[in-house]
PDB file of N, CA and C in Angstrom:
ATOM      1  N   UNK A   1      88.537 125.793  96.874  1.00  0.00           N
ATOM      2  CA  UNK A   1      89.434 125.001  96.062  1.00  0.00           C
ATOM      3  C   UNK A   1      90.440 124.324  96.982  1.00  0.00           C
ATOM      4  N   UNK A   2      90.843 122.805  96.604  1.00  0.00           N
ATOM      5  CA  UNK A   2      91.803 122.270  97.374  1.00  0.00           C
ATOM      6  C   UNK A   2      92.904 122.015  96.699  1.00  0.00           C
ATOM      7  N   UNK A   3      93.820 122.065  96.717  1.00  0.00           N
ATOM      8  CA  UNK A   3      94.797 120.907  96.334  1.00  0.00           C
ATOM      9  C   UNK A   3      96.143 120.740  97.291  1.00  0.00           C
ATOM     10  N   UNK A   4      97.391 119.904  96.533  1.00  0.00           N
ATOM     11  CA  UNK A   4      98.439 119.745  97.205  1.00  0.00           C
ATOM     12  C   UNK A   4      99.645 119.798  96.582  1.00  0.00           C
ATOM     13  N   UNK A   5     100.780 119.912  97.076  1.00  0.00           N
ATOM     14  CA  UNK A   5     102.022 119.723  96.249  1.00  0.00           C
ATOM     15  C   UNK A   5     102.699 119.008  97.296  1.00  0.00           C
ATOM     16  N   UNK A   6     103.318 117.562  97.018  1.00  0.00           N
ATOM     17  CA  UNK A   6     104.384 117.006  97.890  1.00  0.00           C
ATOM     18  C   UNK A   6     104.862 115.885  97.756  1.00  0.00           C
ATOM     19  N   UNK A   7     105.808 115.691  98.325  1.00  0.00           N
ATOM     20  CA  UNK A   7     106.621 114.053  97.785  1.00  0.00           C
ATOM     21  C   UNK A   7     106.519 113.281  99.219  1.00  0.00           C
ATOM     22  N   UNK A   8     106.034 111.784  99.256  1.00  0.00           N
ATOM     23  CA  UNK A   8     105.993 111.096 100.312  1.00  0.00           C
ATOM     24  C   UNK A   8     105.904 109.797  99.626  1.00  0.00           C
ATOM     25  N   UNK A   9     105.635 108.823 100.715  1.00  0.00           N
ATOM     26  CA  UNK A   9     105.275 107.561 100.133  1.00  0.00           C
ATOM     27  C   UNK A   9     103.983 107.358  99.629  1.00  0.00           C
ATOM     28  N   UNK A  10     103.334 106.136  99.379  1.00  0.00           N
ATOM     29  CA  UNK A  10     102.554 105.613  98.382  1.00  0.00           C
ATOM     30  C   UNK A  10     101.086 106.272  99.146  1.00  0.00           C
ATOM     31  N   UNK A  11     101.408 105.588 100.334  1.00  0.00           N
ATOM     32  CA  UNK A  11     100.218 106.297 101.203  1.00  0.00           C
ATOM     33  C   UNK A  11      99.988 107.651 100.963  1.00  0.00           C
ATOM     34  N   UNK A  12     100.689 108.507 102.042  1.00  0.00           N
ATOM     35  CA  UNK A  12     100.594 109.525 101.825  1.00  0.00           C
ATOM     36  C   UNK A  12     100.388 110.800 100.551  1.00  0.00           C
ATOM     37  N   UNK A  13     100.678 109.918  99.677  1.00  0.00           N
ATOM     38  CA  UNK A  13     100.440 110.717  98.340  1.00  0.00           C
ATOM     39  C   UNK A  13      98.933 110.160  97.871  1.00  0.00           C
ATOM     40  N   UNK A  14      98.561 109.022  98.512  1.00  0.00           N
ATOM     41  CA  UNK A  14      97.518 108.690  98.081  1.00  0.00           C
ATOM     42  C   UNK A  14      96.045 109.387  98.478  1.00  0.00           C
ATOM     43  N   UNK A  15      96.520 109.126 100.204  1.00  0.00           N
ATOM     44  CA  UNK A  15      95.223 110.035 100.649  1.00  0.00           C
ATOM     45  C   UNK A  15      95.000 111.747 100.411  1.00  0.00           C
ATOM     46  N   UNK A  16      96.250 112.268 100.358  1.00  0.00           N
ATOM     47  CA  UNK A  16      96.471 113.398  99.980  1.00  0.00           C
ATOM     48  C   UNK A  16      95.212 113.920  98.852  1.00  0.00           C
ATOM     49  N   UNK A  17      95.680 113.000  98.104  1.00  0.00           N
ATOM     50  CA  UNK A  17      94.925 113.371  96.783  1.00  0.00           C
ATOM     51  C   UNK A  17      93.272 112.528  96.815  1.00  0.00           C
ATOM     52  N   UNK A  18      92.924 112.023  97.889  1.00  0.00           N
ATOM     53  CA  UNK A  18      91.964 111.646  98.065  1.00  0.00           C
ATOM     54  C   UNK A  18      91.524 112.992  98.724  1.00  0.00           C
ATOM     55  N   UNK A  19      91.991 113.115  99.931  1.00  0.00           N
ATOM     56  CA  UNK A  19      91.364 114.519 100.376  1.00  0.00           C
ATOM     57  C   UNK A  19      91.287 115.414  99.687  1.00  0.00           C
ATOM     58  N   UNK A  20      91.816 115.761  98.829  1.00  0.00           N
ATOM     59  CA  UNK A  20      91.857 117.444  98.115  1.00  0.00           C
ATOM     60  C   UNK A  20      90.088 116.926  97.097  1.00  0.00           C
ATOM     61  N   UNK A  21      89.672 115.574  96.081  1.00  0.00           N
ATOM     62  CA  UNK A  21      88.847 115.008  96.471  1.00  0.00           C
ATOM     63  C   UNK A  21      87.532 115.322  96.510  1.00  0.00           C
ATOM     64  N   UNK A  22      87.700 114.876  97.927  1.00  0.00           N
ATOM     65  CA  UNK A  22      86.612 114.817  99.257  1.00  0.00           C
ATOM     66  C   UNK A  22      86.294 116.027  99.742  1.00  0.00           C
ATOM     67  N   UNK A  23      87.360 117.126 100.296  1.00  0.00           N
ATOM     68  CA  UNK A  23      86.795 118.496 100.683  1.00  0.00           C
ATOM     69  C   UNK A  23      86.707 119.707  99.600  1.00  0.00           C
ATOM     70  N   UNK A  24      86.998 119.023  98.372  1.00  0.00           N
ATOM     71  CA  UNK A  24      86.530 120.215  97.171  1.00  0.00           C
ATOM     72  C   UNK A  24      85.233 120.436  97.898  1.00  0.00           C
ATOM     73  N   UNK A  25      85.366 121.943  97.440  1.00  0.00           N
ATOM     74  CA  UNK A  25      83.597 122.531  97.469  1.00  0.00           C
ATOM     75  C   UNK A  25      82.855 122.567  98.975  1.00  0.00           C
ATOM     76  N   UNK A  26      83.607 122.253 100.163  1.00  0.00           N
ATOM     77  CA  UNK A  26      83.090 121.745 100.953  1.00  0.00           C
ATOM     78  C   UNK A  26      83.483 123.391 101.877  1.00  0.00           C
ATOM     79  N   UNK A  27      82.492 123.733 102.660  1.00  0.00           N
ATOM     80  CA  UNK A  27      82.869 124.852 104.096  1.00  0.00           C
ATOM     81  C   UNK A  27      83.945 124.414 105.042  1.00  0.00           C
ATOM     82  N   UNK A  28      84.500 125.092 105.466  1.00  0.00           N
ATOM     83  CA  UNK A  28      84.885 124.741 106.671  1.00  0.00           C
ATOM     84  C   UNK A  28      84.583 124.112 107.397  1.00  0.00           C
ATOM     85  N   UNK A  29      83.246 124.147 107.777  1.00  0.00           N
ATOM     86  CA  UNK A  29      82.734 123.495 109.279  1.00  0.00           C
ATOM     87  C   UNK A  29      82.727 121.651 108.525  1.00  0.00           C
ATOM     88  N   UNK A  30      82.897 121.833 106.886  1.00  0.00           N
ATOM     89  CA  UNK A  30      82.416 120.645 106.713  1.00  0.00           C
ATOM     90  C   UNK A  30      83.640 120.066 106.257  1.00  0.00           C
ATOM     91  N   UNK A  31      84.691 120.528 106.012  1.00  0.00           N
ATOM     92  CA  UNK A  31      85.739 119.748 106.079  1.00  0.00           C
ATOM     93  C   UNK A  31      86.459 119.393 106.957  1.00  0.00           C
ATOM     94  N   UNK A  32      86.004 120.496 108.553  1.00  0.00           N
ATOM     95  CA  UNK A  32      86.072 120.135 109.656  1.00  0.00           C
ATOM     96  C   UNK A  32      86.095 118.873 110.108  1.00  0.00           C
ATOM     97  N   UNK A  33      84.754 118.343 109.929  1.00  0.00           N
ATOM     98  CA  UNK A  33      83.993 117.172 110.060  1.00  0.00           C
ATOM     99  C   UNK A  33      84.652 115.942 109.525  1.00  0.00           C
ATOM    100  N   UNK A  34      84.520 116.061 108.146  1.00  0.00           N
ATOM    101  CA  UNK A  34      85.206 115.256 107.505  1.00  0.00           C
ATOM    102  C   UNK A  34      86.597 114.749 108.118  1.00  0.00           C
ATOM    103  N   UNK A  35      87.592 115.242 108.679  1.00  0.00           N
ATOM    104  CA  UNK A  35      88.999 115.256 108.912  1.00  0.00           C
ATOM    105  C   UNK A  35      88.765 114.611 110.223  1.00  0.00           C
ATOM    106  N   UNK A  36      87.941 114.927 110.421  1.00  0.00           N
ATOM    107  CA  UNK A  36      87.706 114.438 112.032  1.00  0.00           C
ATOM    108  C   UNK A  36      86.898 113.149 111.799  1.00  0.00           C
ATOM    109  N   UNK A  37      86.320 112.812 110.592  1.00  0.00           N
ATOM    110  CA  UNK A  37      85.546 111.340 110.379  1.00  0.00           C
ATOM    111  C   UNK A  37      86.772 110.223 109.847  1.00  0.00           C
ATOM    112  N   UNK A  38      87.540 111.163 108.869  1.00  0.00           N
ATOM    113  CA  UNK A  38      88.418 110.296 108.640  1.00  0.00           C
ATOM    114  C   UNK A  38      89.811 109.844 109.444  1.00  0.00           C
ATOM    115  N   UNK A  39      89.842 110.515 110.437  1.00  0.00           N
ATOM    116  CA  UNK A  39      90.558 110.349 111.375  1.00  0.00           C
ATOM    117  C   UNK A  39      90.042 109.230 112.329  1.00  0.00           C
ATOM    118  N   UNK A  40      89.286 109.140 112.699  1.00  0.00           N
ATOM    119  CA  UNK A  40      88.521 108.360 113.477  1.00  0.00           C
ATOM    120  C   UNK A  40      88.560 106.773 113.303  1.00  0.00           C
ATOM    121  N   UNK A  41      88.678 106.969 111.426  1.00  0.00           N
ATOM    122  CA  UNK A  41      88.729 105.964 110.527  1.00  0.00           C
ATOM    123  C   UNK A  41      89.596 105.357 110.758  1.00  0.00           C
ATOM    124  N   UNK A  42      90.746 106.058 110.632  1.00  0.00           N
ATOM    125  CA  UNK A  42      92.077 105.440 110.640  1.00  0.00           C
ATOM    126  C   UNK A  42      92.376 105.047 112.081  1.00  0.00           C
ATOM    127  N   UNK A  43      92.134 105.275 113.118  1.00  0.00           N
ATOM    128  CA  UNK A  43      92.306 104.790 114.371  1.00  0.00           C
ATOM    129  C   UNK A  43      91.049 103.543 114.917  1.00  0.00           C
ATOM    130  N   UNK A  44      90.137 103.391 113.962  1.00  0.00           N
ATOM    131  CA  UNK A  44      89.303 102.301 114.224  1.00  0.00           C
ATOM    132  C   UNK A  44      88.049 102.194 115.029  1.00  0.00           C
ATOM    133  N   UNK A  45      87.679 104.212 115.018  1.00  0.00           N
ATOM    134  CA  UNK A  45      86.733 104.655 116.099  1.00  0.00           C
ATOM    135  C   UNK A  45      85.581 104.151 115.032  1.00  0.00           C
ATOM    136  N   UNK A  46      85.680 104.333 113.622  1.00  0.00           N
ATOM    137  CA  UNK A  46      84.412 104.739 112.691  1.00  0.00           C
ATOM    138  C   UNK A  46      84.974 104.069 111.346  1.00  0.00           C
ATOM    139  N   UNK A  47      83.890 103.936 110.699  1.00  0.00           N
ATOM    140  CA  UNK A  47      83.652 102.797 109.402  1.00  0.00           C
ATOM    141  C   UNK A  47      83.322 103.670 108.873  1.00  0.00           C
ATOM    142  N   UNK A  48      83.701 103.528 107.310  1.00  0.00           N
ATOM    143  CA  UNK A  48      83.340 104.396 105.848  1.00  0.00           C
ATOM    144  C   UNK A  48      82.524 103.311 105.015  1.00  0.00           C
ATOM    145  N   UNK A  49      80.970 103.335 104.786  1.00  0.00           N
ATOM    146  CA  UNK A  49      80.763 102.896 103.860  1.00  0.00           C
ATOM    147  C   UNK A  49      82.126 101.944 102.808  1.00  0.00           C
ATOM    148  N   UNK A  50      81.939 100.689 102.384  1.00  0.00           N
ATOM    149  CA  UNK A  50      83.251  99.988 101.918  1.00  0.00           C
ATOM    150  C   UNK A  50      82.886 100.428 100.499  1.00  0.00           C
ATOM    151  N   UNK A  51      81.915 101.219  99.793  1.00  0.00           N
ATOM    152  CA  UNK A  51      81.840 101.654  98.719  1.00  0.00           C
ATOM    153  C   UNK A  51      82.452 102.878  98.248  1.00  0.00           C
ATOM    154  N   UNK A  52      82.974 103.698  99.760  1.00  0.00           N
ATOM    155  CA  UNK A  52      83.637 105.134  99.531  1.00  0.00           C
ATOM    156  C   UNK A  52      85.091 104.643  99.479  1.00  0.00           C
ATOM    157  N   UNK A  53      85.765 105.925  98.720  1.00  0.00           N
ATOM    158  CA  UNK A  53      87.200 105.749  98.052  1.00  0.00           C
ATOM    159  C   UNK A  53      87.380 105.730  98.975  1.00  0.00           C
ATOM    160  N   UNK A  54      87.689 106.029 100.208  1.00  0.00           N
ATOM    161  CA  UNK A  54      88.459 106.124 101.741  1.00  0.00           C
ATOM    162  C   UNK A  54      88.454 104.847 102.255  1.00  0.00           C
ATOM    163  N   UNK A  55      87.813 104.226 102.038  1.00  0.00           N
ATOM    164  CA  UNK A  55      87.852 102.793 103.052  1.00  0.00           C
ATOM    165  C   UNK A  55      88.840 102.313 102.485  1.00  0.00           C
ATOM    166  N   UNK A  56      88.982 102.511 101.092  1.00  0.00           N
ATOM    167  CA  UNK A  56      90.374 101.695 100.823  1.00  0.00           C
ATOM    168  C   UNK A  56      91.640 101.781 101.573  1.00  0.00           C
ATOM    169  N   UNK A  57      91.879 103.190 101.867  1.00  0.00           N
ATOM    170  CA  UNK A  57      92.801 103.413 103.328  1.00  0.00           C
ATOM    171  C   UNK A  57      92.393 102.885 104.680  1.00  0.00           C
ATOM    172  N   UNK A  58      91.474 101.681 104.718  1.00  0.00           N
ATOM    173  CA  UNK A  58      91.424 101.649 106.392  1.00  0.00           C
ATOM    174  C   UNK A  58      92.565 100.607 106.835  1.00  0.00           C
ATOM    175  N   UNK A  59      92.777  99.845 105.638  1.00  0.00           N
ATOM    176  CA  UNK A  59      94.101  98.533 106.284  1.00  0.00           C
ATOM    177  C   UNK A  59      94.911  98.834 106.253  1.00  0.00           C
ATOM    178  N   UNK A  60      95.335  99.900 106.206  1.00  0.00           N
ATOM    179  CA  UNK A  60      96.543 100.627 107.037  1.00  0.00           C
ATOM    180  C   UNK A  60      96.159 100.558 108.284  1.00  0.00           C
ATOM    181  N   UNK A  61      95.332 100.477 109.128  1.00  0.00           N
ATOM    182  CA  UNK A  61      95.123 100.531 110.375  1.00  0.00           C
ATOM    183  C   UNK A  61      96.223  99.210 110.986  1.00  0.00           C
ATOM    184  N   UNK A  62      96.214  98.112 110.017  1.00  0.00           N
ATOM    185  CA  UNK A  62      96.987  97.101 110.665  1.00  0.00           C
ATOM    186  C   UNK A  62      98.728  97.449 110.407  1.00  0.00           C
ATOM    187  N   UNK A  63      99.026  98.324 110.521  1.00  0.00           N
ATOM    188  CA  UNK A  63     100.392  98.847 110.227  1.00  0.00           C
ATOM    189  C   UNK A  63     100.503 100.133 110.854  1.00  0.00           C
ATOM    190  N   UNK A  64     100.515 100.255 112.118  1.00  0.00           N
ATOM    191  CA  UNK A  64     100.290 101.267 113.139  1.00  0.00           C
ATOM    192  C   UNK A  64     101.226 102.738 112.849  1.00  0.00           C
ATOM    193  N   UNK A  65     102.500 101.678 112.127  1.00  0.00           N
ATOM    194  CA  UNK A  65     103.226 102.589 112.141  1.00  0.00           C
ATOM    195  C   UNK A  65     103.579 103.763 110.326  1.00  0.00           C
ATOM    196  N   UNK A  66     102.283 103.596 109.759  1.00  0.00           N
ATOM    197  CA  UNK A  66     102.079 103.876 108.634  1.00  0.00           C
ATOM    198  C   UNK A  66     100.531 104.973 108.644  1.00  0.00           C
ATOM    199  N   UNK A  67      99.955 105.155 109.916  1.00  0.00           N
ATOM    200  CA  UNK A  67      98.757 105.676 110.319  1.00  0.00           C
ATOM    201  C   UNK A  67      98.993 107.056 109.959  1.00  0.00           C
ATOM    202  N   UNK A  68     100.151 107.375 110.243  1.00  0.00           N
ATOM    203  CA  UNK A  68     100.742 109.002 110.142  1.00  0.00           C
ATOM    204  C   UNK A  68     100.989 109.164 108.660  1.00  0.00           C
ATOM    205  N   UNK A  69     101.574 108.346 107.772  1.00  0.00           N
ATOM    206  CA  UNK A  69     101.915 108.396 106.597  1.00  0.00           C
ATOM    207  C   UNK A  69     100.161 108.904 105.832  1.00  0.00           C
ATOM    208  N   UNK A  70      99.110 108.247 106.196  1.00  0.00           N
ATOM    209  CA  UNK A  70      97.578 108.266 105.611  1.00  0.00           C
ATOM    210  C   UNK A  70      96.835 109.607 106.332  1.00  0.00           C
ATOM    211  N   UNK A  71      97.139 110.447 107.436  1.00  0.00           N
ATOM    212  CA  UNK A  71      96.564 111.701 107.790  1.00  0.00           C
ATOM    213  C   UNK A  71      97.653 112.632 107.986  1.00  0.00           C
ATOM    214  N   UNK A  72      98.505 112.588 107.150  1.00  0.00           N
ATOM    215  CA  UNK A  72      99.410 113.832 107.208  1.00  0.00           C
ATOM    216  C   UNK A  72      99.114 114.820 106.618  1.00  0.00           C
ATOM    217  N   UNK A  73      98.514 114.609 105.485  1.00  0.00           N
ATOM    218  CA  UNK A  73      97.952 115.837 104.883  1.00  0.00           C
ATOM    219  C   UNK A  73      96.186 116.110 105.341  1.00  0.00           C
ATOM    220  N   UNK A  74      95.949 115.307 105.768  1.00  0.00           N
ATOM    221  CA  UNK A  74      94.629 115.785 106.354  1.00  0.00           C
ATOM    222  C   UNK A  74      95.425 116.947 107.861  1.00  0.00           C
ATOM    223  N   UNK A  75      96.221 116.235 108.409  1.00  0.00           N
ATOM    224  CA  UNK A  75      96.418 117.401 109.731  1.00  0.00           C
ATOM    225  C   UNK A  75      96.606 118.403 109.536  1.00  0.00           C
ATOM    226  N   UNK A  76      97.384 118.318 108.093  1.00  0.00           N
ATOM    227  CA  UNK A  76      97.989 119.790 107.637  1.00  0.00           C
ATOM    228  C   UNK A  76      97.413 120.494 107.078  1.00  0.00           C
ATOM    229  N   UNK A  77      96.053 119.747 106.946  1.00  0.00           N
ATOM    230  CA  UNK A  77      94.608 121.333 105.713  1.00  0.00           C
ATOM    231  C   UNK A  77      94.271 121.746 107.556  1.00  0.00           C
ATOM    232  N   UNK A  78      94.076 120.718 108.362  1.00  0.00           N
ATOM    233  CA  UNK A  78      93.140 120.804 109.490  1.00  0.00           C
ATOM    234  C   UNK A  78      93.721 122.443 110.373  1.00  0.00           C
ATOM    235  N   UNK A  79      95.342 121.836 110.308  1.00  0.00           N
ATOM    236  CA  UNK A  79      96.506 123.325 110.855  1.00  0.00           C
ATOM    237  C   UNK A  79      96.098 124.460 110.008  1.00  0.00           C
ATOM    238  N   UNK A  80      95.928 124.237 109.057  1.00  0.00           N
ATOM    239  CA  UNK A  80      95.935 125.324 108.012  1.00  0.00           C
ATOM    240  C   UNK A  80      94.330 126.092 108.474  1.00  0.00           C
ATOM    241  N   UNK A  81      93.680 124.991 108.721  1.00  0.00           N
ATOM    242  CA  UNK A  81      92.183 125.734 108.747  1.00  0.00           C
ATOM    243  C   UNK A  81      92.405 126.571 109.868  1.00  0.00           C
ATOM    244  N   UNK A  82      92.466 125.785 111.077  1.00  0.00           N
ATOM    245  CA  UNK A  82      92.991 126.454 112.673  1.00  0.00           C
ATOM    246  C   UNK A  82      93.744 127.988 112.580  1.00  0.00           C
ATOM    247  N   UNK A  83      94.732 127.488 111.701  1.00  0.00           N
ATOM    248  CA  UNK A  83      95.963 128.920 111.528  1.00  0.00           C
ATOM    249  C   UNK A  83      95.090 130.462 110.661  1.00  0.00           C
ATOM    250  N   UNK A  84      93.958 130.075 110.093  1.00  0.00           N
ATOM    251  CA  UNK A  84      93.654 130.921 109.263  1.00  0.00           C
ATOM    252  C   UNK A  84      92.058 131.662 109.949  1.00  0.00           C
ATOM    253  N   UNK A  85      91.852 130.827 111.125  1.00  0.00           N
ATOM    254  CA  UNK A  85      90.681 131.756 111.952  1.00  0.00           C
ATOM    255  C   UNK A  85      90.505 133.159 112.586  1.00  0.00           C
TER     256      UNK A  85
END
């Protein structure tokens, strides 16, 4: 089970709740993955299908300084996973 509780901006509340989402139901190793695909995303390593809900977060990429606002809560399941091995 995923979810979140938190107050941020538009972004950040957005992907938030995109991720919780995306890694429902998912293992570890596979939300692993995921965090690490969508990360990638947001720095311009890797493309999401433009049909998946996530791509809608990629033009944030042109606002460098809003990149952190769109994987903050992905870092923080990612800490959480790390912290709980």
């Amino acid at each position: 089970d995923v979810k979140f509780e938190g107050r941020g901006c538009s972004i950040s509340q957005a992907s938030a709740s995109m991720m919780t989402e995306r890694l429902m139901s998912k293992s570890r190793e596979e939300a692993g993955a995921e965090i690490s695909r969508f990360k990638a995303m947001m720095v311009g390593e890797e493309e999401f299908p433009e049909m998946d809900d996530l791509a809608a977060l990629k033009g944030v990429i042109q606002y460098p300084s809003r990149i952190k606002c769109a994987i903050l809560a992905w870092t923080a399941f990612r800490q959480g996973l790390e912290g709980e091995k």
